[in-house]
C-alpha atoms as a PDB file:
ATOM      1  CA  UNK A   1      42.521-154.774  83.308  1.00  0.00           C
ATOM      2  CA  UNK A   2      39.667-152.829  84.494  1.00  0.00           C
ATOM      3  CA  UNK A   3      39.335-149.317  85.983  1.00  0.00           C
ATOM      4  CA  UNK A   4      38.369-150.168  88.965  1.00  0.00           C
ATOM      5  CA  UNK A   5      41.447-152.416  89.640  1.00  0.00           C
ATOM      6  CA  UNK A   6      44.034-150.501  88.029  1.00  0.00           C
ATOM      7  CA  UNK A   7      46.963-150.102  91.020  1.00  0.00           C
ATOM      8  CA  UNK A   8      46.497-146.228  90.969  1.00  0.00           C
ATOM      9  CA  UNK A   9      44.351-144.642  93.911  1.00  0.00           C
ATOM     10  CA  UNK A  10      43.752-141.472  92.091  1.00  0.00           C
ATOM     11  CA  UNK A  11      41.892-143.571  89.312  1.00  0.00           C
ATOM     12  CA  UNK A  12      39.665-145.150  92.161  1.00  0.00           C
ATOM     13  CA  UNK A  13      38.995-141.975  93.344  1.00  0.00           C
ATOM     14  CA  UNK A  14      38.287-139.896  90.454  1.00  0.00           C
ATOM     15  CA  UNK A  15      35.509-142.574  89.211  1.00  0.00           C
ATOM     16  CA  UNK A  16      33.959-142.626  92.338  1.00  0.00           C
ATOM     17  CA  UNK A  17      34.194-138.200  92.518  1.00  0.00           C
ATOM     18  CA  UNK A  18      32.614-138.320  88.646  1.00  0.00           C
ATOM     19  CA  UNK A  19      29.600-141.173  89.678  1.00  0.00           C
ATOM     20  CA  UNK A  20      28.626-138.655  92.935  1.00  0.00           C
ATOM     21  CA  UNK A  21      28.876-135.658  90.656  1.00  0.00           C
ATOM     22  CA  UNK A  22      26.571-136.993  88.383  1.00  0.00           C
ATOM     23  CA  UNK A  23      24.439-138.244  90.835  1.00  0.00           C
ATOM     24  CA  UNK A  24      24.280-134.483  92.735  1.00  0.00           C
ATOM     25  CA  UNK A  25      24.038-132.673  89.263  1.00  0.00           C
ATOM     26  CA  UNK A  26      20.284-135.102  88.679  1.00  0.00           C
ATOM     27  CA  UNK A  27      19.191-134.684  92.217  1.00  0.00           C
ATOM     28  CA  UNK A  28      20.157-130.686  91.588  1.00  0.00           C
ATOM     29  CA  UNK A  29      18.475-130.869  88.138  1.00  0.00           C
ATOM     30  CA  UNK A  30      15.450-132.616  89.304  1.00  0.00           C
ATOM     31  CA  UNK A  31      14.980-130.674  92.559  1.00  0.00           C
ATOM     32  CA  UNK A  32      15.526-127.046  90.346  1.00  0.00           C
ATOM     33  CA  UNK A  33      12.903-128.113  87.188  1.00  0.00           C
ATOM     34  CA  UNK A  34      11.158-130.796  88.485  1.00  0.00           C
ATOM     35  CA  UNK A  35      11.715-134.896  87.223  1.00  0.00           C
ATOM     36  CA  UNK A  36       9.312-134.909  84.867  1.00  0.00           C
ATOM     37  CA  UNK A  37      10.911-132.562  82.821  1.00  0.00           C
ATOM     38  CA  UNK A  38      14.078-134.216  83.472  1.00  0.00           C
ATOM     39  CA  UNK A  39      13.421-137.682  82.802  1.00  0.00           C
ATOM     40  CA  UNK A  40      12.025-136.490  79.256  1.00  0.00           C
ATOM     41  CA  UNK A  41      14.494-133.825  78.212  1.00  0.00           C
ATOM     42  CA  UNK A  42      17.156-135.822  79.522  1.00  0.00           C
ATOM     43  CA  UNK A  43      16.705-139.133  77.768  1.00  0.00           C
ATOM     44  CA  UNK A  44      19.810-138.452  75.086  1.00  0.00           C
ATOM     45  CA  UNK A  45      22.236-137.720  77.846  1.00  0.00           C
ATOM     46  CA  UNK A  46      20.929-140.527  79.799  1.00  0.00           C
ATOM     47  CA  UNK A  47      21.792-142.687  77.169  1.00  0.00           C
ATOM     48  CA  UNK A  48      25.078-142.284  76.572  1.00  0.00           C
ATOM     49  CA  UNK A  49      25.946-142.255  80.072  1.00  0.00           C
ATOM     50  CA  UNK A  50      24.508-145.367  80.573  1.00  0.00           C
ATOM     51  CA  UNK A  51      25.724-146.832  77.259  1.00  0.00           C
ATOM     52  CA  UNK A  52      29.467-145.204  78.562  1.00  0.00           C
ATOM     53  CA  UNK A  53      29.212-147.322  81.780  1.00  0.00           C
ATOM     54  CA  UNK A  54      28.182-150.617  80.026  1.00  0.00           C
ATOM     55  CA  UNK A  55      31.380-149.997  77.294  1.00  0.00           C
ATOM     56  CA  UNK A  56      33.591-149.634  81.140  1.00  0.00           C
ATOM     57  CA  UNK A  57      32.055-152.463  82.550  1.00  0.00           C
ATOM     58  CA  UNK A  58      32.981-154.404  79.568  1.00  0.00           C
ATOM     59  CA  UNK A  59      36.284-152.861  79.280  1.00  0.00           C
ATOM     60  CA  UNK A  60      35.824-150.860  76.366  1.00  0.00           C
ATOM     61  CA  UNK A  61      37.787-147.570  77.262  1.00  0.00           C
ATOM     62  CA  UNK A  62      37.757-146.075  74.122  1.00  0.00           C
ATOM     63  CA  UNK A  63      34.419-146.471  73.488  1.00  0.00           C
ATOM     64  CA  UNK A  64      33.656-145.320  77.068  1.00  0.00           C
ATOM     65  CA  UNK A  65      35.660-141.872  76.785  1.00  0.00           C
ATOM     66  CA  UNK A  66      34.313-141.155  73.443  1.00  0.00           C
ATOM     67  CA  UNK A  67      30.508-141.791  74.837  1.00  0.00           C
ATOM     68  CA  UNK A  68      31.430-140.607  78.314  1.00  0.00           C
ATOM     69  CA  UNK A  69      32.727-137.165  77.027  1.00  0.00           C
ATOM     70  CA  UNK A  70      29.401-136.898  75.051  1.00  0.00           C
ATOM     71  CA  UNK A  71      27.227-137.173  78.194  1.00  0.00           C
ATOM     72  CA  UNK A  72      28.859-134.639  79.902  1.00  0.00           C
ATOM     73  CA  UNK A  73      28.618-132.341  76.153  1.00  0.00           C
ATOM     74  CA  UNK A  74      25.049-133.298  76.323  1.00  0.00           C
ATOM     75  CA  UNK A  75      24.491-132.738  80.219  1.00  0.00           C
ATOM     76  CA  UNK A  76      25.982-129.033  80.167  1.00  0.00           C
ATOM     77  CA  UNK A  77      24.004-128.144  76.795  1.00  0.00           C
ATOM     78  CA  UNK A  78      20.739-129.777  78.873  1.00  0.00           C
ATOM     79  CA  UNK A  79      21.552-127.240  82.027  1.00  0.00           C
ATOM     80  CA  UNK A  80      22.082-124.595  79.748  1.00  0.00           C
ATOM     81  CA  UNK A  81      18.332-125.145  78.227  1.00  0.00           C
ATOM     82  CA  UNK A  82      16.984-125.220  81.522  1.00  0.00           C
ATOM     83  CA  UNK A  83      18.641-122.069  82.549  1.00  0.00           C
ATOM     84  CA  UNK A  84      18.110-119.878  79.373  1.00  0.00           C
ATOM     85  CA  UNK A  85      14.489-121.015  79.718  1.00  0.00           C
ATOM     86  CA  UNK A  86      13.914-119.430  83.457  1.00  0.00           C
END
């Protein structure tokens, strides 16, 4: 069964709360050190986020929490980086 059908609301809704998050935290990312810099430093994170969705998509979960919870990992050391740097 996927995600996205599985009877629980809260599962529905917590997908959709973690895909806006991560689309505010690159908008807030690219607006703060430019999209250059994030498109380049952030090609590891990028990755395994995108790798994480395909294992969903294909029902993986395992594979998608392990790689998921790696992204985010990555993601916070990335924003860390930036801010240390300023």
């Amino acid at each position: 069964m996927s995600l996205y059908n599985y009877p629980g609301e809260l599962v529905r809704w917590l997908c959709a709360m973690d895909i806006g998050c991560a689309i505010i935290y690159g908008v807030f990312c690219a607006t703060c050190f430019g999209a250059e810099k994030i498109l380049s430093a952030g090609r590891l994170p990028i990755v395994f986020l995108v790798t994480a969705m395909m294992c969903q998509r294909a029902e993986k979960y395992w594979a998608y929490v392990v790689l998921h919870s790696i992204w985010h990992a990555l993601s916070a050391a990335l924003m860390l980086d930036f801010l240390l740097a300023q």
